[in-house]
C-alpha atoms as a PDB file:
ATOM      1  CA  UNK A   1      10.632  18.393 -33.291  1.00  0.00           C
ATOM      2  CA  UNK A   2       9.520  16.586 -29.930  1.00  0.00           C
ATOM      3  CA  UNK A   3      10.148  12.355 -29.421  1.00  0.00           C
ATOM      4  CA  UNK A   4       8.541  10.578 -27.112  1.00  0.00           C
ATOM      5  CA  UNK A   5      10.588   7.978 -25.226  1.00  0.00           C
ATOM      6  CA  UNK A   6       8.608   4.917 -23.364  1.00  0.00           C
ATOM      7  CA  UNK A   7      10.512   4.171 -20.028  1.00  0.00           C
ATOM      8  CA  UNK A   8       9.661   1.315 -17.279  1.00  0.00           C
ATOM      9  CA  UNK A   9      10.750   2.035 -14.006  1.00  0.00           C
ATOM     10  CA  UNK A  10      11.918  -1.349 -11.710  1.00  0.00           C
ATOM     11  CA  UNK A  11       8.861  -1.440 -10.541  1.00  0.00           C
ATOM     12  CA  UNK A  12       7.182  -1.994 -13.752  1.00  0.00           C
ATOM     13  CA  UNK A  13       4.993   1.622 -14.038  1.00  0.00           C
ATOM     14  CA  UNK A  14       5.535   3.036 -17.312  1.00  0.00           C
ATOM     15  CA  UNK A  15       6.542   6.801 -18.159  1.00  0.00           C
ATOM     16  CA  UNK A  16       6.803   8.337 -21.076  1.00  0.00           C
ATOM     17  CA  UNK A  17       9.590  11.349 -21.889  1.00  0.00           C
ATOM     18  CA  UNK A  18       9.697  13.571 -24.139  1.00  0.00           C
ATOM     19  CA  UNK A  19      12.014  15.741 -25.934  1.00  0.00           C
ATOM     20  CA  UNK A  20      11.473  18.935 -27.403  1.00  0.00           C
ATOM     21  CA  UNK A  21      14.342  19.767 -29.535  1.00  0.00           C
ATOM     22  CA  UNK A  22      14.273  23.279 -32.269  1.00  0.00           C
ATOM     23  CA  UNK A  23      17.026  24.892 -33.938  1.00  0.00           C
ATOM     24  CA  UNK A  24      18.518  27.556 -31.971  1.00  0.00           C
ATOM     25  CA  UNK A  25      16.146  26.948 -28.858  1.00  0.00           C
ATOM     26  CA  UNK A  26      17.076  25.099 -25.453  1.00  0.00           C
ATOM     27  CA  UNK A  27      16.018  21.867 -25.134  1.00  0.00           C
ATOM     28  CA  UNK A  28      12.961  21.072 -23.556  1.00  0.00           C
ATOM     29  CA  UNK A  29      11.886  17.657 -21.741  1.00  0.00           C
ATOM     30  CA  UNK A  30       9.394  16.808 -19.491  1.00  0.00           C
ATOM     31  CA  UNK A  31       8.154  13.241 -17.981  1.00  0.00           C
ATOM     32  CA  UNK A  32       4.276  11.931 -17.921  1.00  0.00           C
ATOM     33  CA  UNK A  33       2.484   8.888 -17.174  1.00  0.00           C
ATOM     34  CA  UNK A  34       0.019   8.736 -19.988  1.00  0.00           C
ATOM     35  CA  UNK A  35       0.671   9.176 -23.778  1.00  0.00           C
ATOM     36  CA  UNK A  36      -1.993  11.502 -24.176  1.00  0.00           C
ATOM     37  CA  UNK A  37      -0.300  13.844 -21.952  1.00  0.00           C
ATOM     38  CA  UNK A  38       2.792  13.607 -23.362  1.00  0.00           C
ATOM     39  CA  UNK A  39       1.631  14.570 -26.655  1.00  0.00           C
ATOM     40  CA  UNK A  40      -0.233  17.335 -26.112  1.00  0.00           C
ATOM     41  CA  UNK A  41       2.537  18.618 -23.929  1.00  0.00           C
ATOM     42  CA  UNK A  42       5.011  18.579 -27.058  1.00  0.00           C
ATOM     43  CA  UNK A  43       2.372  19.896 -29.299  1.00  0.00           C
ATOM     44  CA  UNK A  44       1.721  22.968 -27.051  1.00  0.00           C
ATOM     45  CA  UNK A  45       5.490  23.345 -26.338  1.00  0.00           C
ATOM     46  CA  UNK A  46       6.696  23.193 -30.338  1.00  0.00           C
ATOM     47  CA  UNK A  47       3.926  25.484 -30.825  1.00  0.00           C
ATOM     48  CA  UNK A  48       4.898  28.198 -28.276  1.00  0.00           C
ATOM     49  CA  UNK A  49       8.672  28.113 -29.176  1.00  0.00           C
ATOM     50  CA  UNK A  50       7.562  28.704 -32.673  1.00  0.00           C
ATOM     51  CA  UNK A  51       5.347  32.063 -31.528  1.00  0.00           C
ATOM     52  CA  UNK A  52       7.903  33.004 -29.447  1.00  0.00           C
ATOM     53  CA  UNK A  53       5.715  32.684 -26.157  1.00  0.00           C
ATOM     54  CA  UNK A  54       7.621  30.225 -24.563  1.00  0.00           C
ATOM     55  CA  UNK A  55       9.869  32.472 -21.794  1.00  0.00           C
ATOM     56  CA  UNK A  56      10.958  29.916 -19.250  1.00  0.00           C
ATOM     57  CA  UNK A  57      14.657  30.905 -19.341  1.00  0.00           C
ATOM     58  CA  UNK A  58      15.188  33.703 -21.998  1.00  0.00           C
ATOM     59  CA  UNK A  59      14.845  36.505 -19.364  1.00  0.00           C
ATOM     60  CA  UNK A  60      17.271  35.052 -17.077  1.00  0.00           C
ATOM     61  CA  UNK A  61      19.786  34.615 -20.066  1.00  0.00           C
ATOM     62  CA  UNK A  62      19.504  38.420 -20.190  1.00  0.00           C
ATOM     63  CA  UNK A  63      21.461  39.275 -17.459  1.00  0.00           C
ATOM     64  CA  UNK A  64      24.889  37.970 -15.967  1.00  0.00           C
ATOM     65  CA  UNK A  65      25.983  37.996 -12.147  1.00  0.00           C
ATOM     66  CA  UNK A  66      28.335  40.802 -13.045  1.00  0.00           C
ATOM     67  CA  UNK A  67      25.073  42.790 -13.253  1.00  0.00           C
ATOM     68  CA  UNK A  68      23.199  41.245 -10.513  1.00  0.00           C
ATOM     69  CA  UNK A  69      26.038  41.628  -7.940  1.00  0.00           C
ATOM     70  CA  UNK A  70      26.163  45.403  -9.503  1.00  0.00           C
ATOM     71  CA  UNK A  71      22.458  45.838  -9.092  1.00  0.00           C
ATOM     72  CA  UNK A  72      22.899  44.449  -5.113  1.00  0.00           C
ATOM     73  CA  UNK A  73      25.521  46.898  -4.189  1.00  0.00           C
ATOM     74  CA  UNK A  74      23.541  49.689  -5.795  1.00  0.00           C
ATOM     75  CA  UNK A  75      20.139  49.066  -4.378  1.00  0.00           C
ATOM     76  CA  UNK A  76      20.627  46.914  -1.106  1.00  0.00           C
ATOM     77  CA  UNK A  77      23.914  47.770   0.687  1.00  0.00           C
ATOM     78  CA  UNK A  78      22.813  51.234   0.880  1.00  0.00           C
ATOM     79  CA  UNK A  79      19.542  50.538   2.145  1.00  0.00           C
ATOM     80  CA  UNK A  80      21.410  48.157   5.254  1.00  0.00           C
ATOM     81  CA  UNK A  81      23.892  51.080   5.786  1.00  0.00           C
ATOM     82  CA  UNK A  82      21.130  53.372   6.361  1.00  0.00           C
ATOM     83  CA  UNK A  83      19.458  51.487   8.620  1.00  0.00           C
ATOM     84  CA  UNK A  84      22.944  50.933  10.971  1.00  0.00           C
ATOM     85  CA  UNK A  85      23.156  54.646  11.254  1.00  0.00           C
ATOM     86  CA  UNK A  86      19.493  54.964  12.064  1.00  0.00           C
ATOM     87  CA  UNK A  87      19.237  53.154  15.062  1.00  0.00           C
END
């Protein structure tokens, strides 16, 4: 379910933020300066997270840095090694 928040800056410019909050998703916010915006930014949003289209941070919840220091030592180091021994 997304709310809309209306904040004034100091300066007296209006924003609006809103929150995109669903059961056993991250929640998502984002700031506009028209209403319009903001709504059809949390209707698009709800709407992907329901589909399942909405990948901003599942595929880096996939891995750890256990794996990605793993994957470095693997792949890179061997790479710089070989090209010491080269020259």
């Amino acid at each position: 379910m997304a709310t809309i928040q209306e904040r004034k800056s100091k300066d007296g410019k209006t924003s609006h933020k809103v929150t995109v909050r669903l059961k056993g998703h991250p929640t998502r916010t984002a700031t506009f300066k028209r209403l319009t915006d903001a709504r059809l930014w949390a209707q698009q949003t709800e709407a992907n997270i329901r589909q399942g289209r909405y990948f901003q941070t599942s595929e880096t919840r996939k891995h750890t840095v256990t794996e990605l220091i793993d994957r470095y030592l693997r792949d890179y180091i061997p790479q710089k090694l070989d090209c010491r021994n080269q020259t």
